[in-house]
N, C-alpha and C. Protein backbone atom coordinates (compact mmCIF):
# COMPACT_ATOMS: atom_id res chain seq x y z
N UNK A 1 0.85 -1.18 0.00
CA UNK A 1 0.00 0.00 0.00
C UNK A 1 0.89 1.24 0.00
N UNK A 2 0.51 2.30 -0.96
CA UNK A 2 1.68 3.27 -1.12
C UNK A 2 0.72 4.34 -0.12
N UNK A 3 1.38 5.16 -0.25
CA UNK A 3 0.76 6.44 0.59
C UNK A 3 0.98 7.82 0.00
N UNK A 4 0.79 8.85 0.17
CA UNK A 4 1.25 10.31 0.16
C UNK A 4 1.77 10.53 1.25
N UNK A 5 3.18 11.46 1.82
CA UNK A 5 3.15 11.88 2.96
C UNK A 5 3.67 13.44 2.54
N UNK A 6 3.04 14.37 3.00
CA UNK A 6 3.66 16.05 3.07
C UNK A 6 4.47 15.79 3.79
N UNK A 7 5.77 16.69 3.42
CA UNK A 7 7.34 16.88 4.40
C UNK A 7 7.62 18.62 3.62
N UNK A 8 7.66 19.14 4.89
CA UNK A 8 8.76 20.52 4.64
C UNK A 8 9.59 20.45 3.38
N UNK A 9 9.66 21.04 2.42
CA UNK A 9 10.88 20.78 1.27
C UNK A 9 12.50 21.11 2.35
N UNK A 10 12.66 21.66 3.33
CA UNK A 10 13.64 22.30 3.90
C UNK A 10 13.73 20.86 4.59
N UNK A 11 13.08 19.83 5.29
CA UNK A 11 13.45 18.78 5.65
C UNK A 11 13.80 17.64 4.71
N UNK A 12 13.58 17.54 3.64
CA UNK A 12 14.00 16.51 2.66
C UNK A 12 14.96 16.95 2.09
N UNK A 13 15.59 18.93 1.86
CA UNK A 13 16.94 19.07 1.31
C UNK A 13 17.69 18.57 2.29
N UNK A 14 17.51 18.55 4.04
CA UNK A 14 18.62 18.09 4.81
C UNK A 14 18.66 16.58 5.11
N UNK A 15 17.50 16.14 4.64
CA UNK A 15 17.79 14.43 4.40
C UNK A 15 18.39 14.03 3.47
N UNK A 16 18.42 15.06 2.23
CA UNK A 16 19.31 14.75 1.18
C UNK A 16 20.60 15.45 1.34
N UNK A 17 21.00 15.90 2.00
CA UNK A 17 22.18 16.87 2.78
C UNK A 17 23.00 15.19 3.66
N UNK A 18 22.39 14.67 4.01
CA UNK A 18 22.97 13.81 4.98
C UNK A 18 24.54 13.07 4.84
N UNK A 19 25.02 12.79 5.05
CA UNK A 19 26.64 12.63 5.01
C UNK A 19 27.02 11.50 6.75
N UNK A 20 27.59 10.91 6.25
CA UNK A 20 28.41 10.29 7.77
C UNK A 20 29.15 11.31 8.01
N UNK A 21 29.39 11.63 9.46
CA UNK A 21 30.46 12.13 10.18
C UNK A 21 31.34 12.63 9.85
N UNK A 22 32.52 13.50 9.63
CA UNK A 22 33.83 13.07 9.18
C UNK A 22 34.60 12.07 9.69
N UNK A 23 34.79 12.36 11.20
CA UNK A 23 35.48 11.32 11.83
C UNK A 23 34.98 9.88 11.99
N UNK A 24 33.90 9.50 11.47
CA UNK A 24 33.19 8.49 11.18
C UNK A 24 33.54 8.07 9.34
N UNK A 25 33.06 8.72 8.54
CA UNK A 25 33.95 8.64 7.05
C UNK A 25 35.39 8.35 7.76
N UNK A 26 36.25 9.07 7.88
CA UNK A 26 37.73 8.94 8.07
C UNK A 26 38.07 7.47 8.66
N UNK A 27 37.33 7.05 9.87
CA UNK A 27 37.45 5.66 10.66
C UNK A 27 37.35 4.71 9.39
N UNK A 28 35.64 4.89 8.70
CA UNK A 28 35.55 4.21 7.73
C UNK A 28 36.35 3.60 6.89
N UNK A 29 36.84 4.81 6.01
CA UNK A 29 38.16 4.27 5.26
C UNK A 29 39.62 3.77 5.88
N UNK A 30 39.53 4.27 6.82
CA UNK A 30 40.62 3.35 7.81
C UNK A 30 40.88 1.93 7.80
N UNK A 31 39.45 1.71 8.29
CA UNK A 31 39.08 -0.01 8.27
C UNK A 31 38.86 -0.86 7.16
N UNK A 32 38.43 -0.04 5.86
CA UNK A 32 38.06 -0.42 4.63
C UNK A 32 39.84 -0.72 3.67
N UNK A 33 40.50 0.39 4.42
CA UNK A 33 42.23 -0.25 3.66
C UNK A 33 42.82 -1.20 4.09
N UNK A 34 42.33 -1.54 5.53
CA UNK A 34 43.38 -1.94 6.15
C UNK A 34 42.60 -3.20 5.86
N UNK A 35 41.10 -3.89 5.69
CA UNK A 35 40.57 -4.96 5.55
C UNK A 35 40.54 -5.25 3.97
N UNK A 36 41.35 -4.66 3.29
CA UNK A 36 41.84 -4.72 1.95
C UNK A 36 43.15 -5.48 1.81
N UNK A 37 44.14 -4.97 3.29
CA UNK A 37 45.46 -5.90 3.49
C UNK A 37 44.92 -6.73 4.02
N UNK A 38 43.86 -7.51 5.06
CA UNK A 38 43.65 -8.45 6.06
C UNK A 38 44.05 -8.42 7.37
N UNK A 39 44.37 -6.79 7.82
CA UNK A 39 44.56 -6.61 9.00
C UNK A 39 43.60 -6.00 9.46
N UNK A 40 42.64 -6.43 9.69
CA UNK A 40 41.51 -6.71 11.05
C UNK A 40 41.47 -7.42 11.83
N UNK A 41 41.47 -6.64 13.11
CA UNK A 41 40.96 -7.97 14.13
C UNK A 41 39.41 -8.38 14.14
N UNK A 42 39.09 -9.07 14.68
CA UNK A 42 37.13 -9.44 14.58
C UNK A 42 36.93 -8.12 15.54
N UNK A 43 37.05 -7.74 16.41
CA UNK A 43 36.18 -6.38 16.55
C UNK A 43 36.26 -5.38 15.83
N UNK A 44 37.34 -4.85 14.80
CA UNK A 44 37.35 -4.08 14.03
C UNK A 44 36.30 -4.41 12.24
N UNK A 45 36.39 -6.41 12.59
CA UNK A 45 35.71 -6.27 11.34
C UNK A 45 34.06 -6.07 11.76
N UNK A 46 33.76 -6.38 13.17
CA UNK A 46 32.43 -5.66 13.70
C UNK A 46 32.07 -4.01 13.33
N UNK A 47 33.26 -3.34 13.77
CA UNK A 47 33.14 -2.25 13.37
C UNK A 47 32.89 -1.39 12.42
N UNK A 48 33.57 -2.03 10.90
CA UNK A 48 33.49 -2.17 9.85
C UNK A 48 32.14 -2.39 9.34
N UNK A 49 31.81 -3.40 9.49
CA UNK A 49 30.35 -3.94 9.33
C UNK A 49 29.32 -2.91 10.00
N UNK A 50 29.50 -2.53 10.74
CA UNK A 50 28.70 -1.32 11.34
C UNK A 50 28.30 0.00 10.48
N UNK A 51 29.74 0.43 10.15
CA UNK A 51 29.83 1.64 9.33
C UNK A 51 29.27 1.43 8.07
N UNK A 52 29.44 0.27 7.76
CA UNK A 52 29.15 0.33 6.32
C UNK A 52 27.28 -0.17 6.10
N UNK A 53 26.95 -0.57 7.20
CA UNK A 53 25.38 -0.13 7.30
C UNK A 53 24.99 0.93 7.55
N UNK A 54 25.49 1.48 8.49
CA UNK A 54 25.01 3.12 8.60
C UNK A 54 25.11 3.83 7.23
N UNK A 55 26.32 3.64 6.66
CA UNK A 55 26.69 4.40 5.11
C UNK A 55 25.64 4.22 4.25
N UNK A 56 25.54 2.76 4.16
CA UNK A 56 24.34 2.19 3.22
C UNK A 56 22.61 2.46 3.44
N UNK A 57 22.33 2.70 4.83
CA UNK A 57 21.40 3.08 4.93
C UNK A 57 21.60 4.90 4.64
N UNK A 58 22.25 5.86 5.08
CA UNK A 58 22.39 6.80 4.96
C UNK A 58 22.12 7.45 3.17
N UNK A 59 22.64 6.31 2.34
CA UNK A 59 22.93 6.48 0.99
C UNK A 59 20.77 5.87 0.40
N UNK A 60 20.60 5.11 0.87
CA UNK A 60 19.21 4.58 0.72
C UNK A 60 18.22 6.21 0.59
N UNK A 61 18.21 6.87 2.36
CA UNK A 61 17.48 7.83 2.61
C UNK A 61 17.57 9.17 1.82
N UNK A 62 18.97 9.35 1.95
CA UNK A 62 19.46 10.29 0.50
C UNK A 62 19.08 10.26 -0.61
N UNK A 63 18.91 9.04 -1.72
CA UNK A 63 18.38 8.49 -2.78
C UNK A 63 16.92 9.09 -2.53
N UNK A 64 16.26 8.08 -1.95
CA UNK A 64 14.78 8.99 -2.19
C UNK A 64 14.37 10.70 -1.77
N UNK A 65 15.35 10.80 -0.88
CA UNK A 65 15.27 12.79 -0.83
C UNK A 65 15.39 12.96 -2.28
N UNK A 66 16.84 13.09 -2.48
CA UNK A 66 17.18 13.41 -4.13
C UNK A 66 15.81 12.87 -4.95
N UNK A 67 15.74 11.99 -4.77
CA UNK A 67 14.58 11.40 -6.36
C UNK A 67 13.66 12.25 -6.12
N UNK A 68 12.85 12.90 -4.97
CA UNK A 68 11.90 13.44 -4.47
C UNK A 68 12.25 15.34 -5.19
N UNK A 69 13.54 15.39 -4.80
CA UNK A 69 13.49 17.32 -5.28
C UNK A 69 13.86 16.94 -7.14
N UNK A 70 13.64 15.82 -7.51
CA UNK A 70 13.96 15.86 -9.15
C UNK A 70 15.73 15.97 -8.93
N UNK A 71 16.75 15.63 -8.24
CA UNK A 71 18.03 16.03 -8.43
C UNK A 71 19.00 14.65 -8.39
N UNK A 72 19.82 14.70 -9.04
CA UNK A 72 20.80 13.19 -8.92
C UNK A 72 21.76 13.29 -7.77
N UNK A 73 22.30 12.72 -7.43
CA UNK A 73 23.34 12.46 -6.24
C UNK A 73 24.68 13.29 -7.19
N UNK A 74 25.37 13.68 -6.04
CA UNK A 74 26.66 14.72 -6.42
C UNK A 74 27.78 13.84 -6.31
């Protein structure tokens, strides 16, 4: 079942504004080079696995903002 929902246009530019962290990006790629050599320990590849759901969901919610103001991802 689809729906309509009204949203502020000023709340869907900052859902499409959304970004990880820096220091969260920065960790990210940290863990993403170094699990490229195979130096992770299992809590870092927990960690890993973490970020890169948050990213992926972050990138999901973004997508439909953008599709919503007519604009492509930058």
């Amino acid at each position: 079942m689809s729906a309509v929902v009204q949203a502020p246009r000023e709340m869907v530019e900052a859902v499409a504004a959304l970004h990880l962290p820096p220091t969260a990006d920065r960790r990210l790629q940290v863990l993403m080079n170094r699990n490229t050599n195979g130096d992770l320990s299992a809590q870092e590849r927990e960690e890993l696995a973490s970020l890169v759901e948050v990213s992926e969901v972050i990138s999901l919610v973004r997508a439909d903002a953008l599709h919503l103001l007519g604009r492509k991802p930058e």
